[in-house]
Protein backbone atom coordinates (compact mmCIF):
# COMPACT_ATOMS: atom_id res chain seq x y z
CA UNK A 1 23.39 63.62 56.04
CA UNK A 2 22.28 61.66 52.68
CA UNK A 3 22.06 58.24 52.53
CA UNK A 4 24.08 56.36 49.96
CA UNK A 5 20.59 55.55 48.17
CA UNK A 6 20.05 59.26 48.19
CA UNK A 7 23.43 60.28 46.54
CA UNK A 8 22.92 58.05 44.17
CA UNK A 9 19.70 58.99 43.18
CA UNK A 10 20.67 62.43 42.60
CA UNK A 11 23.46 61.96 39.89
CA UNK A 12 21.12 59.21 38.27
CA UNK A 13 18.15 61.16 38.07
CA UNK A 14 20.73 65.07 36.52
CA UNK A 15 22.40 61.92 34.08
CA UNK A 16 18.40 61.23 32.87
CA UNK A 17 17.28 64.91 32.89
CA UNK A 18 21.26 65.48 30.84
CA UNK A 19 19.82 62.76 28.41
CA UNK A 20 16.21 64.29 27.57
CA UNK A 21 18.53 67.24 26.90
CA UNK A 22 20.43 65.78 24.51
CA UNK A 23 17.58 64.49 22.94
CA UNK A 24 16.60 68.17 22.37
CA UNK A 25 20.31 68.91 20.92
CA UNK A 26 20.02 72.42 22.27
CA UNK A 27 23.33 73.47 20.80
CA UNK A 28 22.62 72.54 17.47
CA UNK A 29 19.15 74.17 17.90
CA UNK A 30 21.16 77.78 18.71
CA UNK A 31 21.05 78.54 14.62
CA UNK A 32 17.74 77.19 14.39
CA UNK A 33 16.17 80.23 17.15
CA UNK A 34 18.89 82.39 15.85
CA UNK A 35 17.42 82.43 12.35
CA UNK A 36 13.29 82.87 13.56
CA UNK A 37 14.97 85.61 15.46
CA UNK A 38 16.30 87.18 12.41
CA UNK A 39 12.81 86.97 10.82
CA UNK A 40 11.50 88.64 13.63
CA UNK A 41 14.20 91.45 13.54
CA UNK A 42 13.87 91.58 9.85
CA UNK A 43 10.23 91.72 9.74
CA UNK A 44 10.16 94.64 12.31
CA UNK A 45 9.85 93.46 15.80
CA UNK A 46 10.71 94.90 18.35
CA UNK A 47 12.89 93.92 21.42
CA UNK A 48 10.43 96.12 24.13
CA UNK A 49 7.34 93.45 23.28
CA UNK A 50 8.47 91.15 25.22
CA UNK A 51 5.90 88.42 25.11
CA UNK A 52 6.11 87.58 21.06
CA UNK A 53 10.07 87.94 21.29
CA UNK A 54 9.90 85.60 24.17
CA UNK A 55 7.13 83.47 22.46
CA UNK A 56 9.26 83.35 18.95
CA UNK A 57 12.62 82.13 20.90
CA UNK A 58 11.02 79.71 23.24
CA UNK A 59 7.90 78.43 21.07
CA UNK A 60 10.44 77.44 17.85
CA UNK A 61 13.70 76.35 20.34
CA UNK A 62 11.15 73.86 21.79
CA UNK A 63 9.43 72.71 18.05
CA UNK A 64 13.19 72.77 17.41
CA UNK A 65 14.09 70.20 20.12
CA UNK A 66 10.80 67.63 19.59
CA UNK A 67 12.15 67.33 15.66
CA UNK A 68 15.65 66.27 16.74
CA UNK A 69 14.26 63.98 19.74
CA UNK A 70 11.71 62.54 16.51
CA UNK A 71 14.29 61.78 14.55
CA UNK A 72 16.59 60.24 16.92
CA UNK A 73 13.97 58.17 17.66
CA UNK A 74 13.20 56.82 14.20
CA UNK A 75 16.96 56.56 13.41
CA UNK A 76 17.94 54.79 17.13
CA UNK A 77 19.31 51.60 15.23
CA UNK A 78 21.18 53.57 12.64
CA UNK A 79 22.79 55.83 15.16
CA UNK A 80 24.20 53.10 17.14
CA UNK A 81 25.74 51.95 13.84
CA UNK A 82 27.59 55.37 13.92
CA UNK A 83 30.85 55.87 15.68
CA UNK A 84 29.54 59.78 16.12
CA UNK A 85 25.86 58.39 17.60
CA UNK A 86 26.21 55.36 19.20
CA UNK A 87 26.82 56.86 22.65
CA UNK A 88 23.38 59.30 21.93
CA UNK A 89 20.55 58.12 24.57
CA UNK A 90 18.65 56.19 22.91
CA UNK A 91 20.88 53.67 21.05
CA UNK A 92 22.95 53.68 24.72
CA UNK A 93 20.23 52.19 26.03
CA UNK A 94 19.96 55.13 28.89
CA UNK A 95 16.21 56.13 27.50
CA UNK A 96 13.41 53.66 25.77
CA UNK A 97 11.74 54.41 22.71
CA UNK A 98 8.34 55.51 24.71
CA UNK A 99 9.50 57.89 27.13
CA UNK A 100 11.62 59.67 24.58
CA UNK A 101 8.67 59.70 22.30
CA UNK A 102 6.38 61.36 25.48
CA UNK A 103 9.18 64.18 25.78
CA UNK A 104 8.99 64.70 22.15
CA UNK A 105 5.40 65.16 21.62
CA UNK A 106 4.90 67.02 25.09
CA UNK A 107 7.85 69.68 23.60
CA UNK A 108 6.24 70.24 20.62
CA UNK A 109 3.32 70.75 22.03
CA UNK A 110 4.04 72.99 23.64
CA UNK A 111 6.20 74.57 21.64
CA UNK A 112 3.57 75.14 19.12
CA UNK A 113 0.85 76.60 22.02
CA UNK A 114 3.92 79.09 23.16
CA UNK A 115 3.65 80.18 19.82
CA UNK A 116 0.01 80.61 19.01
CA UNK A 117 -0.66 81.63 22.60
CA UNK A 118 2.14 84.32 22.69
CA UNK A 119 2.19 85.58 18.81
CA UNK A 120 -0.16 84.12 16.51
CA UNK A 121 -1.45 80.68 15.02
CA UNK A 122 0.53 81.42 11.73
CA UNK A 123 3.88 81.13 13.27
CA UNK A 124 2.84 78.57 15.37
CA UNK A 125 1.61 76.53 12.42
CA UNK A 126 4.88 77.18 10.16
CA UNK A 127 6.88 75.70 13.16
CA UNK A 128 4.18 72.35 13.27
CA UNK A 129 5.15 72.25 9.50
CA UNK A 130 8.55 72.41 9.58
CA UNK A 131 8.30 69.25 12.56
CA UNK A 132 6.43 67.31 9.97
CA UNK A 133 8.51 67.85 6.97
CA UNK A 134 11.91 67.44 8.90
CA UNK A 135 10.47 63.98 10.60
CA UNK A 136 8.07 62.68 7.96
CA UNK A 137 9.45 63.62 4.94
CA UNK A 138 13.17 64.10 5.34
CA UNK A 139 13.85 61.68 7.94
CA UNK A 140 12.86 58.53 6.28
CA UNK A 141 14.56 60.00 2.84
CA UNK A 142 17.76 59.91 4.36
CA UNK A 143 17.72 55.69 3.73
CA UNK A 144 16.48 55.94 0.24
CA UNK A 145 17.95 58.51 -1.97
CA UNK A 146 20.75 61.64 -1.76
CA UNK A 147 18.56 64.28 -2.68
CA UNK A 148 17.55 63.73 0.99
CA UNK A 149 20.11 66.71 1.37
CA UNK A 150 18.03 68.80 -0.64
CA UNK A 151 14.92 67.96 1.17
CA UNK A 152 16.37 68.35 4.45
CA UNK A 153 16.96 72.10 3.53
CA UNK A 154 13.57 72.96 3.62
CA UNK A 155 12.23 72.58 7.10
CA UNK A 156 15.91 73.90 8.02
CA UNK A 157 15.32 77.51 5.98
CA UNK A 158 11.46 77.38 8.00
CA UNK A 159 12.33 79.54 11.10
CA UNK A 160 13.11 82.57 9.50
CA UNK A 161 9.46 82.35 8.08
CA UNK A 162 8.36 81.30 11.98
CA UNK A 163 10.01 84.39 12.94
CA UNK A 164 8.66 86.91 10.51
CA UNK A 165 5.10 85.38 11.02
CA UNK A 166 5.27 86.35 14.52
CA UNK A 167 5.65 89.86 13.83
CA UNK A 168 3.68 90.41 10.91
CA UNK A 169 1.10 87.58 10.42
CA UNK A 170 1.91 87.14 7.15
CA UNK A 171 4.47 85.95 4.76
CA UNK A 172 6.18 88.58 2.18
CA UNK A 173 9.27 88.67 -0.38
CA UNK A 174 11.59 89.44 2.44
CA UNK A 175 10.43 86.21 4.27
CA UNK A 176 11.43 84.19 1.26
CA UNK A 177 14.47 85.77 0.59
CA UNK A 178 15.46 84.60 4.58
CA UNK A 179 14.39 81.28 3.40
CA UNK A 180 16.27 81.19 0.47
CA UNK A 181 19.86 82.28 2.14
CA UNK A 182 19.49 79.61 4.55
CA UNK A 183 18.32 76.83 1.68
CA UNK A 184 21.12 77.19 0.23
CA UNK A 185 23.69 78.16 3.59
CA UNK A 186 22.71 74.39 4.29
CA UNK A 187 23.63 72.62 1.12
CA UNK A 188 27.19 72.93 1.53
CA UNK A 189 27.22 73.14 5.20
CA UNK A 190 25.23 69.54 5.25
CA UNK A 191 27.60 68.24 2.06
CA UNK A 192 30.56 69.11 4.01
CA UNK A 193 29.53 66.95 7.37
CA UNK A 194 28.42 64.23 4.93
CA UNK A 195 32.20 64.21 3.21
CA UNK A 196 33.80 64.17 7.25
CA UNK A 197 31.62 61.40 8.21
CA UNK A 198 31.29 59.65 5.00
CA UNK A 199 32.38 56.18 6.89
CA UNK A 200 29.88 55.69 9.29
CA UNK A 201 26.88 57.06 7.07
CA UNK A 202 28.22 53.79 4.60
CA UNK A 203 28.53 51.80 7.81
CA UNK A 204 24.45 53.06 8.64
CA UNK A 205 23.57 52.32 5.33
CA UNK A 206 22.47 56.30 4.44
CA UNK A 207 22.99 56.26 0.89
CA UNK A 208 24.65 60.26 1.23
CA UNK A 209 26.27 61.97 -1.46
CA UNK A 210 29.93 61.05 -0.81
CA UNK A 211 28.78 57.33 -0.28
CA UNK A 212 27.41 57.06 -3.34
CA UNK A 213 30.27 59.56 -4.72
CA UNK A 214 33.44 57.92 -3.62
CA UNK A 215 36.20 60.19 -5.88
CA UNK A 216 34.01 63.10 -4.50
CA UNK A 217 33.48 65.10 -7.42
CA UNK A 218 30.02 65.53 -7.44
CA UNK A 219 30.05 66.54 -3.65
CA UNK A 220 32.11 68.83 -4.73
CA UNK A 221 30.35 70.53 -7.41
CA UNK A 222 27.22 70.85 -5.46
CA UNK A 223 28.85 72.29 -2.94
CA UNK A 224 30.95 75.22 -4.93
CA UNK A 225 27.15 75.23 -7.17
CA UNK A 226 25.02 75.84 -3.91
CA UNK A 227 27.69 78.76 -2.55
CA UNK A 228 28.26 80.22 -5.43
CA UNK A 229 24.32 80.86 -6.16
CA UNK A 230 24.40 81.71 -2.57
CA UNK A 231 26.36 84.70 -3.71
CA UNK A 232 23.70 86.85 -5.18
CA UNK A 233 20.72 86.10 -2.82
CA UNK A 234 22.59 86.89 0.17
CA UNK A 235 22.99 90.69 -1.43
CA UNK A 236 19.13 90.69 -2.10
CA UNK A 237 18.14 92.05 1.23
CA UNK A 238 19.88 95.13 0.06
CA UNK A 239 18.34 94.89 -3.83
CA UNK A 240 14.69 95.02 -2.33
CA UNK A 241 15.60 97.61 0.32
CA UNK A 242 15.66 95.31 3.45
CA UNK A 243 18.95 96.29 4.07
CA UNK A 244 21.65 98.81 2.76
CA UNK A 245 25.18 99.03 1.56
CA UNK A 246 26.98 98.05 4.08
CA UNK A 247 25.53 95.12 4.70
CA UNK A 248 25.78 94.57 1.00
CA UNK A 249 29.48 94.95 1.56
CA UNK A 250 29.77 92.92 4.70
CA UNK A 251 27.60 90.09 3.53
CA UNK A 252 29.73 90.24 -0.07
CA UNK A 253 32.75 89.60 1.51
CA UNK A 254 31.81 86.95 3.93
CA UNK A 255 29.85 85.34 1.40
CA UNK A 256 33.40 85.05 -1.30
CA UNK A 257 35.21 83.75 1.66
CA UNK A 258 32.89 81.12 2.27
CA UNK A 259 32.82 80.37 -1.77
CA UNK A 260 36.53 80.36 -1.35
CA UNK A 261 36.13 77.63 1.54
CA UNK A 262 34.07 75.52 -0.76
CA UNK A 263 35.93 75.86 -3.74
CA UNK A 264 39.47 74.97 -1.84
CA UNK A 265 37.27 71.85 -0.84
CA UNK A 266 36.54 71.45 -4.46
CA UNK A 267 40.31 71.56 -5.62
CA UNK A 268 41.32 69.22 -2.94
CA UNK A 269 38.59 67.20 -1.64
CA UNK A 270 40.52 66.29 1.59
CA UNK A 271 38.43 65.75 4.66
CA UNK A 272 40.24 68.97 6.38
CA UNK A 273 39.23 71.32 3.81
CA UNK A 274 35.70 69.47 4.64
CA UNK A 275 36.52 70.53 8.41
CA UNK A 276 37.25 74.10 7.46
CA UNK A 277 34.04 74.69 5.34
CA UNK A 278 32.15 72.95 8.03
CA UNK A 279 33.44 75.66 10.35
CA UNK A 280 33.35 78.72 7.89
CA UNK A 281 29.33 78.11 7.66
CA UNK A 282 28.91 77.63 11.01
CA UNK A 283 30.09 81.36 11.54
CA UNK A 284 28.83 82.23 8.20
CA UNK A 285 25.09 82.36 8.86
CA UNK A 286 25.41 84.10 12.20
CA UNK A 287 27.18 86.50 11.54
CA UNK A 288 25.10 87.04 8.30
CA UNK A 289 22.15 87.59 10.65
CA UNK A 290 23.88 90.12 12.78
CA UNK A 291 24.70 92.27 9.76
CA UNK A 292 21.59 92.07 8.84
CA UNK A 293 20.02 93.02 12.12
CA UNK A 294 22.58 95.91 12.60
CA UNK A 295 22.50 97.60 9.27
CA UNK A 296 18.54 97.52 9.67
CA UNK A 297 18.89 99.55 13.27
């Protein structure tokens, strides 16, 4: 029979491991090894070698995980500014700067070995670079200027290229055309969760589009600007023979609905047309990758 000590160790020591965890945001991290999985698939690799599949999902899903524990590191007394943040680890007070630092730099680490070790140093290195750029770069731009949006998209269309790497060594055109579907996916995606939240980015100081936009017109140009050039990349795959006709056709139609999303947002600006094309991207991109993937097999 446990002591009372003993059952009380047990739920404090899950509620620490649940808390390193959420450092890691693994949810939010499912598009982010979706997408090096579609520049594996894309690139030509295939399911039966097991070790650089496994290497590609693990190696970037734990690069993945250090970035997000980095940056709620630096941004700890911004997030508990945030009515969305506050309760996150680190501003809760249930983890200290240090050992949340340790757990990110021992999960990129190894992240970045899985990768080398299990496909190949370029992939490995693409993943260290989209770390650096996401934590060094973007990170700190998020209290200065609104194009931090912009720069943010870059280390978030990387994994693609981590994914392709793994397979082929090497980047190509159809690498950069991954890249360029999710640039741009993110614009509005990110402009939309910006508009939703605009409040407590003012209250953390994050000088974000809407904050700085308070009618919201400008949001909502760039957002109808970045779908609707979203429009013809998303049919390259099938213009440089990546892909055929019908995922041409699928990836037309889903790609008009999610311009219709946008531009309804547009019209109205109201914060549940936000919601909507908030939700419409987060089913856009995977199911972009799936009809992708499928017309390809």
């Amino acid at each position: 029979m446990k002591s009372n000590a003993e059952a009380v160790a047990i739920p404090a020591e899950r509620g620490r491991t649940s808390d390193y965890v959420a450092l890691a945001k693994p949810r939010l991290n499912f598009l982010v090894v979706a997408s090096a999985m579609a520049g594996y698939a894309m690139a030509g690799g295939e399911s039966w070698q097991a070790l650089p599949l496994m290497a590609t999902m693990i190696g970037t899903g734990l690069v993945a995980g250090g970035a997000s524990a980095f940056n709620q590191i630096i941004e700890r007394r911004q997030d508990a500014l945030m009515r969305r943040t506050k309760l996150r680890p680190l501003p809760d007070g249930r983890l200290q700067p240090p050992e949340a630092t340790a757990f990110a730099v021992a999960i990129s680490l190894a992240g970045f070995v899985v990768l080398w070790a299990g496909a190949n140093l370029l992939s490995g290195l693409i993943a260290l670079a989209t770390l650096v750029i996401y934590v060094a770069v973007y990170t700190p731009s998020k209290r200065v200027t609104s194009f931090s949006t912009v720069i943010g998209a870059i280390p978030g269309a990387l994994p693609p290229l981590i994914g392709w790497a793994a397979v082929r060594d090497s980047l190509s055109q159809g690498a950069w055309v991954l890249f360029g579907i999710v640039f741009l996916w993110q614009l509005p995606h990110f402009l939309a969760i910006a508009w939703m939240y605009r409040e407590d980015y003012a209250r953390a100081g994050y000088p974000m589009l809407p904050v700085i936009d308070p009618d919201g017109r400008s949001t909502a140009r760039q957002a109808v600007g970045y779908t609707a050039a979203l429009l013809p990349l998303s049919l390259a795959p099938t213009l440089i023979g990546m892909a055929g006709t019908q995922y041409f056709t699928g990836a037309l139609v889903l790609t008009l609905l999610f311009l219709v999303a946008a531009v309804r947002f547009g019209l109205t600006r109201d914060t549940g047309d936000a919601r909507r094309l908030f939700f419409g991207s987060i089913l856009y991109l995977p199911l972009i990758w799936m009809l992708m993937i499928a017309d390809r097999v």
